[in-house]
N, C-alpha and C. Protein backbone atom coordinates (compact mmCIF):
# COMPACT_ATOMS: atom_id res chain seq x y z
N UNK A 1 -13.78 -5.15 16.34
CA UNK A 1 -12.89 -6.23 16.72
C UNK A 1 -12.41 -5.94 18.14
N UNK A 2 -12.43 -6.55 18.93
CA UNK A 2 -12.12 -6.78 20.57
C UNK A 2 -10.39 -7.63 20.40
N UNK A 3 -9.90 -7.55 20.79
CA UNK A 3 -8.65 -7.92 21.30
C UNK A 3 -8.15 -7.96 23.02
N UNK A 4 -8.46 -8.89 23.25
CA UNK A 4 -8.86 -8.91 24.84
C UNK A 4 -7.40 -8.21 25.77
N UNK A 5 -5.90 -8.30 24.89
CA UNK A 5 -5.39 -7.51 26.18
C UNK A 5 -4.38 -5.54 25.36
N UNK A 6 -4.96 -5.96 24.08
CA UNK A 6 -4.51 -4.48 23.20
C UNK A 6 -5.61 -4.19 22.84
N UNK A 7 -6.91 -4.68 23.19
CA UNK A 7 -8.20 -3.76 23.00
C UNK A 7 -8.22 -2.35 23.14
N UNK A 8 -7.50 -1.75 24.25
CA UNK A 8 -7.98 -0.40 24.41
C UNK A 8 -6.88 0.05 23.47
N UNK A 9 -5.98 -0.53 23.13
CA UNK A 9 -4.69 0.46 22.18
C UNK A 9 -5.37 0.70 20.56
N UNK A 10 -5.42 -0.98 20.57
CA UNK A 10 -6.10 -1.06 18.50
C UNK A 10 -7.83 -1.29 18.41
N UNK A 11 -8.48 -0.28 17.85
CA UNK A 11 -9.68 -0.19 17.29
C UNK A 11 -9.90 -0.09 15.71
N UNK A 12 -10.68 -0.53 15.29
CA UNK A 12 -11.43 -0.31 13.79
C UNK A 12 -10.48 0.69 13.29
N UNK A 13 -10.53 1.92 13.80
CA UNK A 13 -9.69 2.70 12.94
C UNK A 13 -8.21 2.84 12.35
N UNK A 14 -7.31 2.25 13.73
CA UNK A 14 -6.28 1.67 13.32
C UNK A 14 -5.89 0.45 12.31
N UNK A 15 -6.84 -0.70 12.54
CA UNK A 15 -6.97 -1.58 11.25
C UNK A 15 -7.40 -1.22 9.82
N UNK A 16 -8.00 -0.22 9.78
CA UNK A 16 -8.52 0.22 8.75
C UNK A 16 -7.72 1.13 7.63
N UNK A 17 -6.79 1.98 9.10
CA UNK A 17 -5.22 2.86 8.44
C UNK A 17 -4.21 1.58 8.15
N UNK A 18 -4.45 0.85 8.77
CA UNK A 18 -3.33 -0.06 8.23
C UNK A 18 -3.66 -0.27 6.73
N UNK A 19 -4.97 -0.89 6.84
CA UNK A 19 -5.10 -1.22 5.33
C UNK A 19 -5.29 -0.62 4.45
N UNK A 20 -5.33 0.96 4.80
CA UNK A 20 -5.40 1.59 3.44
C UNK A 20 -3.83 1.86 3.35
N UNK A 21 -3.40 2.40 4.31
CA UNK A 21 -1.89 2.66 4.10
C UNK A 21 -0.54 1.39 3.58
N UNK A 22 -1.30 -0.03 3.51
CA UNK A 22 -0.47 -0.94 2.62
C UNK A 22 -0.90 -1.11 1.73
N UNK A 23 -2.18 -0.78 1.20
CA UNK A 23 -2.45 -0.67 -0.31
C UNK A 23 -2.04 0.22 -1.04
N UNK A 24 -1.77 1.50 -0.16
CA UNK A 24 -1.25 2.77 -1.05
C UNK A 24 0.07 2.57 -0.91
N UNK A 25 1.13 1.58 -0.12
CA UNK A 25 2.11 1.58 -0.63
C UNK A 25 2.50 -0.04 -1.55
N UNK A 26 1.93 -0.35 -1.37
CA UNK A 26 1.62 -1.37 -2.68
C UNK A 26 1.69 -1.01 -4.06
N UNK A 27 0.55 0.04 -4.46
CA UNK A 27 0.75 0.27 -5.36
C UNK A 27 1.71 1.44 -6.00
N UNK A 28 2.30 1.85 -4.64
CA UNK A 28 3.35 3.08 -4.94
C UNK A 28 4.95 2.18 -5.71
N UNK A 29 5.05 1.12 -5.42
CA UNK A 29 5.86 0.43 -5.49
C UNK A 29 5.78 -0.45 -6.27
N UNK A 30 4.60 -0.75 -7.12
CA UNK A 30 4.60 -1.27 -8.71
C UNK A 30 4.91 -0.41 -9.31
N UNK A 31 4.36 1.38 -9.37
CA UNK A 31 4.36 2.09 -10.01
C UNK A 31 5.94 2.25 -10.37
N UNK A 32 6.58 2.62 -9.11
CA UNK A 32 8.05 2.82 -9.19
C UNK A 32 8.98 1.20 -10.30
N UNK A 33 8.02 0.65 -9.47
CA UNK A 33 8.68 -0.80 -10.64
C UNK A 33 8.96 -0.76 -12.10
N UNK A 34 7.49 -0.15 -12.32
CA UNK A 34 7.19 0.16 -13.95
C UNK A 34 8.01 1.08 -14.41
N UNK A 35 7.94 2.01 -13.85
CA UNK A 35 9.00 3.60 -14.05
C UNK A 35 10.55 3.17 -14.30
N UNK A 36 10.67 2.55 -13.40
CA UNK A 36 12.13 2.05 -13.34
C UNK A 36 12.53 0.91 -14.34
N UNK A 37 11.81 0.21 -14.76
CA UNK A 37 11.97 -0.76 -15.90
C UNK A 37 11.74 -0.02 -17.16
N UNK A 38 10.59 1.23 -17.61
CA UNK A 38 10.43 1.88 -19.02
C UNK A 38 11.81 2.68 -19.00
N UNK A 39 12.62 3.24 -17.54
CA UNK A 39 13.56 4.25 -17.60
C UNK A 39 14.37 2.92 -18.23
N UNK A 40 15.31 1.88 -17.85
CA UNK A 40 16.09 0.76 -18.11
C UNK A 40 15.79 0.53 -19.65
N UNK A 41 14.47 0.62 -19.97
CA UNK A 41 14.38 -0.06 -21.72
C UNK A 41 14.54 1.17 -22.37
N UNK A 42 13.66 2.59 -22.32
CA UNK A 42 13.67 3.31 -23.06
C UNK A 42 15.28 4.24 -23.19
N UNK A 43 15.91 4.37 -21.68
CA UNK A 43 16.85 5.66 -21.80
C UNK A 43 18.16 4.34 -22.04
N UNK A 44 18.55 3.28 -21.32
CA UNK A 44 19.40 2.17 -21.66
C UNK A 44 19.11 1.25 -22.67
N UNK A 45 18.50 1.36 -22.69
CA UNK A 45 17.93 -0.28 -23.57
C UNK A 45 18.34 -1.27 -23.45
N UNK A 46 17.97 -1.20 -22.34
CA UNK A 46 18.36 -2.90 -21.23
C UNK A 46 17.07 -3.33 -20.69
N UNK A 47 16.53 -4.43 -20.86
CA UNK A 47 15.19 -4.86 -20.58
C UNK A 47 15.89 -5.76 -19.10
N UNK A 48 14.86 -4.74 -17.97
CA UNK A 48 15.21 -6.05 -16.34
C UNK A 48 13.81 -6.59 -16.38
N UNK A 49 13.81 -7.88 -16.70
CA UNK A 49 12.37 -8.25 -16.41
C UNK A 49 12.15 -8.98 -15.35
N UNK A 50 13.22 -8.71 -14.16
CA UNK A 50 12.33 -8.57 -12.68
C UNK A 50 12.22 -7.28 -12.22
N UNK A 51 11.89 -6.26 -12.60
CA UNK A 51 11.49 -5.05 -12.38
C UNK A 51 9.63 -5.35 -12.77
N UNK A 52 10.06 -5.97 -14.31
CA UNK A 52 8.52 -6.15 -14.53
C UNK A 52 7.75 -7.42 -14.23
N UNK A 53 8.23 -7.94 -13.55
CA UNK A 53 7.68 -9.20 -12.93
C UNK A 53 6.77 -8.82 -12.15
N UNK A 54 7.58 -7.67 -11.09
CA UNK A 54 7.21 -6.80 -10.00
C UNK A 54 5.73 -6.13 -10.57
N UNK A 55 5.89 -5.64 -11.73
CA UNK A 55 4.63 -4.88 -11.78
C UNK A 55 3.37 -5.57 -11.93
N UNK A 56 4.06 -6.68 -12.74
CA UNK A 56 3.20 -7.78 -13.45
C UNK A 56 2.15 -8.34 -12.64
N UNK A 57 3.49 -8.75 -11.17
CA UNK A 57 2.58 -9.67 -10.27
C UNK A 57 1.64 -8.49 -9.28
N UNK A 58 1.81 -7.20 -9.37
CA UNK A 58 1.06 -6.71 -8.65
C UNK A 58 -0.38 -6.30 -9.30
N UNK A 59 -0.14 -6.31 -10.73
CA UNK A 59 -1.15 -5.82 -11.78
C UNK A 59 -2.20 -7.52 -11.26
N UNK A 60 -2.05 -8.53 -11.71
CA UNK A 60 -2.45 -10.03 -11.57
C UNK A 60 -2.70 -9.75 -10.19
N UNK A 61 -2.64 -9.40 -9.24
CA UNK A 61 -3.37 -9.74 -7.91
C UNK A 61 -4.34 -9.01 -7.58
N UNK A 62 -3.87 -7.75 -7.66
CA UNK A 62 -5.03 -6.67 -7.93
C UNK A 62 -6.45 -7.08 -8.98
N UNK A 63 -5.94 -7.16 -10.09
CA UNK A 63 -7.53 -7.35 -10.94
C UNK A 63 -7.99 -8.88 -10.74
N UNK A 64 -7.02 -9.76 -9.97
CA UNK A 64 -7.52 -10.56 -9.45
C UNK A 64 -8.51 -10.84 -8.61
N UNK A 65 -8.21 -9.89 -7.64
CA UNK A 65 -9.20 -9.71 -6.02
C UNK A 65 -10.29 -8.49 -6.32
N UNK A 66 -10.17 -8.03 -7.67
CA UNK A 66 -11.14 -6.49 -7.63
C UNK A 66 -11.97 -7.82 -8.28
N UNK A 67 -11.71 -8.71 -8.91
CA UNK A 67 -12.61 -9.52 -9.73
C UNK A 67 -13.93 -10.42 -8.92
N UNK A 68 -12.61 -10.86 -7.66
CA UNK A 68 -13.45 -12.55 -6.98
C UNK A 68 -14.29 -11.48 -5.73
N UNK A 69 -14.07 -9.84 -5.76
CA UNK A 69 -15.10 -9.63 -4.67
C UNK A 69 -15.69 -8.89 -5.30
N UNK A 70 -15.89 -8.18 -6.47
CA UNK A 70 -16.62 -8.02 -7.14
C UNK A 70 -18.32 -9.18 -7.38
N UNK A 71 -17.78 -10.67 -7.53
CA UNK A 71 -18.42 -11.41 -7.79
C UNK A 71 -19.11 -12.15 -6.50
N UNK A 72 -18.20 -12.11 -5.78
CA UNK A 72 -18.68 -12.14 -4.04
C UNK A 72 -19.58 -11.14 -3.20
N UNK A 73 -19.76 -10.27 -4.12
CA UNK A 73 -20.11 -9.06 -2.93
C UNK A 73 -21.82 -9.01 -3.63
């Protein structure tokens, strides 16, 4: 990818850390979602179900897109 006046700053490799480094915090942050909602039901027994919304919707996008490029590729 060329970027005609941050060409010499951003190359392939920087786009590439980007995108692994927001997927790995993507899913660092469902995980914590989940954790934090089983801690709320199991040690309180208080169900937040936007904690698990959080996980929900990240679980649904994920096997979403592993699906449509799976079938694309």
């Amino acid at each position: 990818m060329n970027i005609p006046i941050v060409g010499r700053f951003l190359d392939e490799r920087f786009f590439e850390h980007r995108r692994r480094s927001t997927s790995v915090a993507g899913i660092a942050c469902a995980e914590v979602a989940l954790l934090i909602f089983f801690y709320q039901l199991l040690i309180r027994h208080v169900v937040k179900w936007d904690l698990f919304a959080v996980a929900a919707t990240f679980l649904v996008v994920k096997l979403s897109l592993m699906t449509w490029y799976s079938l694309r590729d």
